[in-house]
N, C-alpha and C. Protein backbone atom coordinates (compact mmCIF):
# COMPACT_ATOMS: atom_id res chain seq x y z
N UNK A 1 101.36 109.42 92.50
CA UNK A 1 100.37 109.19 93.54
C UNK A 1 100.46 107.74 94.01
N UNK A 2 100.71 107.45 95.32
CA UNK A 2 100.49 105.87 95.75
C UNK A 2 99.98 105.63 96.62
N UNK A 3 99.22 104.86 96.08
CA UNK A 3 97.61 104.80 96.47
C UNK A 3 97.50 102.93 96.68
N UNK A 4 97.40 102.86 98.36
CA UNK A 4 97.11 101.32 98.90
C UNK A 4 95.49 101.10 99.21
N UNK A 5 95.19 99.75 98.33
CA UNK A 5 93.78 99.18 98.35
C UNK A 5 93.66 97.92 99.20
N UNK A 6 92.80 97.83 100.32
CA UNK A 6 92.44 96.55 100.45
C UNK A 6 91.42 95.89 99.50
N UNK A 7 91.95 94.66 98.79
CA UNK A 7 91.45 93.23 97.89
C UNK A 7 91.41 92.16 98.39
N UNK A 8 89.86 91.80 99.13
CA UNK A 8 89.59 91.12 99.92
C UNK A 8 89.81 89.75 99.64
N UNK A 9 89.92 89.33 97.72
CA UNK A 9 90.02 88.11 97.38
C UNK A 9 91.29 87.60 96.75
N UNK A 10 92.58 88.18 97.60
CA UNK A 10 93.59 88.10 97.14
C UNK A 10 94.07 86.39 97.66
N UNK A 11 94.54 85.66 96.97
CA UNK A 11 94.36 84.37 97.94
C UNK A 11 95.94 83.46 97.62
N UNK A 12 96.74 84.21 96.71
CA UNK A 12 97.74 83.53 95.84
C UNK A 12 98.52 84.75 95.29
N UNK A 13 100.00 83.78 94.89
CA UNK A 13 100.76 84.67 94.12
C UNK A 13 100.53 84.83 92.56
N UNK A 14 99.55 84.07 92.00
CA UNK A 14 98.74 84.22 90.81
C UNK A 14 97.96 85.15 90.73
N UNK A 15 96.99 85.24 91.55
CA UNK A 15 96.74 86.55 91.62
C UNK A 15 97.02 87.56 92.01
N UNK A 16 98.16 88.34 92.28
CA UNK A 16 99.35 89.01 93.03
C UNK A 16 99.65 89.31 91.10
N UNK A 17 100.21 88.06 90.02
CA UNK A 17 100.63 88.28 89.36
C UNK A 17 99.01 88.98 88.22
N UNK A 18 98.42 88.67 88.36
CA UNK A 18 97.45 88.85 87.25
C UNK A 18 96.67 90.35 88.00
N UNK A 19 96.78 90.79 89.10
CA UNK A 19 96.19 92.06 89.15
C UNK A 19 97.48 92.90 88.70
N UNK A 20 98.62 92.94 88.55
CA UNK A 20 100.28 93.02 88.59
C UNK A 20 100.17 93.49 86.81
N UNK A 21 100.06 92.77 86.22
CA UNK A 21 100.05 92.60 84.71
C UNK A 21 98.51 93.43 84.42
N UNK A 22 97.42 93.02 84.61
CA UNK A 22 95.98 94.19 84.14
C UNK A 22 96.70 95.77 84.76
N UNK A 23 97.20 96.10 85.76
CA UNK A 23 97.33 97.41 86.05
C UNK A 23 99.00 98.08 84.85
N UNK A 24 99.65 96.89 84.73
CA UNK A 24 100.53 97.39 83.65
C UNK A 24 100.16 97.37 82.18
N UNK A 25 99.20 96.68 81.97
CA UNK A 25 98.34 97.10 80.53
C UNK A 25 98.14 98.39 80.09
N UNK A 26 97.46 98.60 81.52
CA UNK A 26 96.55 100.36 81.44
C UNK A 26 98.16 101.36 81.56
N UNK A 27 98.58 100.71 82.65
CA UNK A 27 100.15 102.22 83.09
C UNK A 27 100.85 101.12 82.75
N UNK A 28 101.96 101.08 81.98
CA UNK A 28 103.41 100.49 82.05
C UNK A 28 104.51 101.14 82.82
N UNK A 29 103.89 101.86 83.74
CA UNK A 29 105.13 102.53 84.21
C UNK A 29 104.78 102.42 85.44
N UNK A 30 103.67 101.97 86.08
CA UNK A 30 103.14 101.96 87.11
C UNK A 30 104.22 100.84 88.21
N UNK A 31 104.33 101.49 89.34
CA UNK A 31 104.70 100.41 90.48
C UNK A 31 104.19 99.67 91.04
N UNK A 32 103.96 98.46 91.14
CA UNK A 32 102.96 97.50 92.01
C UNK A 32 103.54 96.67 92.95
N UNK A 33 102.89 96.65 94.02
CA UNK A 33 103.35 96.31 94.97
C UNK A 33 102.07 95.30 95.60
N UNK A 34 102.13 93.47 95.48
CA UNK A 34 100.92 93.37 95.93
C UNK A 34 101.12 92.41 97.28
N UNK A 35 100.76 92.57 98.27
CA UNK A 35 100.87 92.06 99.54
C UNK A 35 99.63 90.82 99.50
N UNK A 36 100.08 89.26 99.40
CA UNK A 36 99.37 88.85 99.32
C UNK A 36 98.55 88.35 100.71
N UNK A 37 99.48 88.39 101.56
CA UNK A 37 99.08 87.86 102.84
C UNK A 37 98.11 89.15 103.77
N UNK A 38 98.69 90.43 103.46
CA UNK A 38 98.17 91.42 104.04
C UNK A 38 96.46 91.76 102.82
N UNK A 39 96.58 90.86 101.71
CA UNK A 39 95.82 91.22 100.69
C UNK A 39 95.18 92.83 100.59
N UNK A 40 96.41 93.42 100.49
CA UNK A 40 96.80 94.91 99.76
C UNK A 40 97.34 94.94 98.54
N UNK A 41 97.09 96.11 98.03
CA UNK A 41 97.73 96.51 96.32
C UNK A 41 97.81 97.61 96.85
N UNK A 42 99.34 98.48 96.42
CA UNK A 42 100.11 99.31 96.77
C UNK A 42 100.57 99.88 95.32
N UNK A 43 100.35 100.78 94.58
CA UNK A 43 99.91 101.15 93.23
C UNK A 43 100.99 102.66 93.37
N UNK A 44 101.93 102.71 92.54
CA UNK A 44 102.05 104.10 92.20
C UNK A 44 102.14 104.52 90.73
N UNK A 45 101.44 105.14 90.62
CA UNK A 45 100.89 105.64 89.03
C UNK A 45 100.16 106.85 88.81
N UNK A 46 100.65 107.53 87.07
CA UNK A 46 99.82 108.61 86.82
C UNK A 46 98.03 108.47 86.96
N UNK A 47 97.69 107.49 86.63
CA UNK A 47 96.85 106.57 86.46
C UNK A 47 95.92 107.03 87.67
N UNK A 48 94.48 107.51 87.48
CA UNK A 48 93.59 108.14 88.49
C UNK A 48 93.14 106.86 89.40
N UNK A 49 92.92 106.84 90.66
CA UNK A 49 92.70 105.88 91.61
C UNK A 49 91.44 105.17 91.09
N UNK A 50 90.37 105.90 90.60
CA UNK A 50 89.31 105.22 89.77
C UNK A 50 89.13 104.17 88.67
N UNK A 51 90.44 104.80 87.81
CA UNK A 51 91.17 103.83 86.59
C UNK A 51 91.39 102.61 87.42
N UNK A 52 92.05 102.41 88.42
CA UNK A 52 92.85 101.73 88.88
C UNK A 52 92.42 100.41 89.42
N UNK A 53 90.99 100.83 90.46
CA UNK A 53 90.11 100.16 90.86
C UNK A 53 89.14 99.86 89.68
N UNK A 54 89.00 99.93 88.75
CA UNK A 54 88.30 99.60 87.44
C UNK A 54 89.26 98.15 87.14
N UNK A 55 90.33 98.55 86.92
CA UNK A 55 91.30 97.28 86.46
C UNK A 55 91.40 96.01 86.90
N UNK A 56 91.13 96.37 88.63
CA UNK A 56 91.32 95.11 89.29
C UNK A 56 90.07 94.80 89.68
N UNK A 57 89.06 95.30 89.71
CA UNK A 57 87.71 94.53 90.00
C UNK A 57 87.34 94.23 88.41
N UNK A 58 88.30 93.96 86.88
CA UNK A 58 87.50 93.52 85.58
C UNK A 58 88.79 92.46 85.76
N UNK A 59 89.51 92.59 86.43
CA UNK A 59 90.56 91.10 86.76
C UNK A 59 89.56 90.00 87.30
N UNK A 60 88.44 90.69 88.13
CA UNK A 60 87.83 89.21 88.87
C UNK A 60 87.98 89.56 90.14
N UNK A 61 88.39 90.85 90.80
CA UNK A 61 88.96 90.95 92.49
C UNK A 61 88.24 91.79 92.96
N UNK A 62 88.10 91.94 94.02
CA UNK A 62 87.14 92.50 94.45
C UNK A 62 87.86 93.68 95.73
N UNK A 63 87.71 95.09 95.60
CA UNK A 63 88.38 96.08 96.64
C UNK A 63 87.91 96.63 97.57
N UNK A 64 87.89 96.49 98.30
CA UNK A 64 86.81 96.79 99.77
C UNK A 64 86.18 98.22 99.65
N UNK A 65 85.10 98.58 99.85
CA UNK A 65 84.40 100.05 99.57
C UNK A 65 84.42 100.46 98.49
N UNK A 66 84.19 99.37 97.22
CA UNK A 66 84.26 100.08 95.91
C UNK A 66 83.03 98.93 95.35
């Protein structure tokens, strides 16, 4: 399933790397893809879209409509 989020407080490639690493904690197999300029996360994983958005708003980020 790949599933793109707008993350309104994407501001760096640090954080690009640290939402990158919390979503491979949960899936290690997961694809991430994080657009920092477009501040999108582009996610493909078994991993339910709910899981997903859990991960990156306990990173500190925040996903638009969640």
């Amino acid at each position: 399933m790949a599933l793109k989020l707008k993350v309104s407080n994407i501001t760096c490639e640090k954080c690009a790397d640290t939402i990158t690493e919390s979503i491979h904690v949960m899936e290690p197999d997961a694809k991430v893809d994080v657009d920092v300029n477009a501040k999108t996360v582009t996610v493909e994983s078994a991993a339910s879209e709910e899981s997903i958005k859990q991960v990156i708003v306990a990173a500190g980020y925040t996903v638009e409509g969640y």
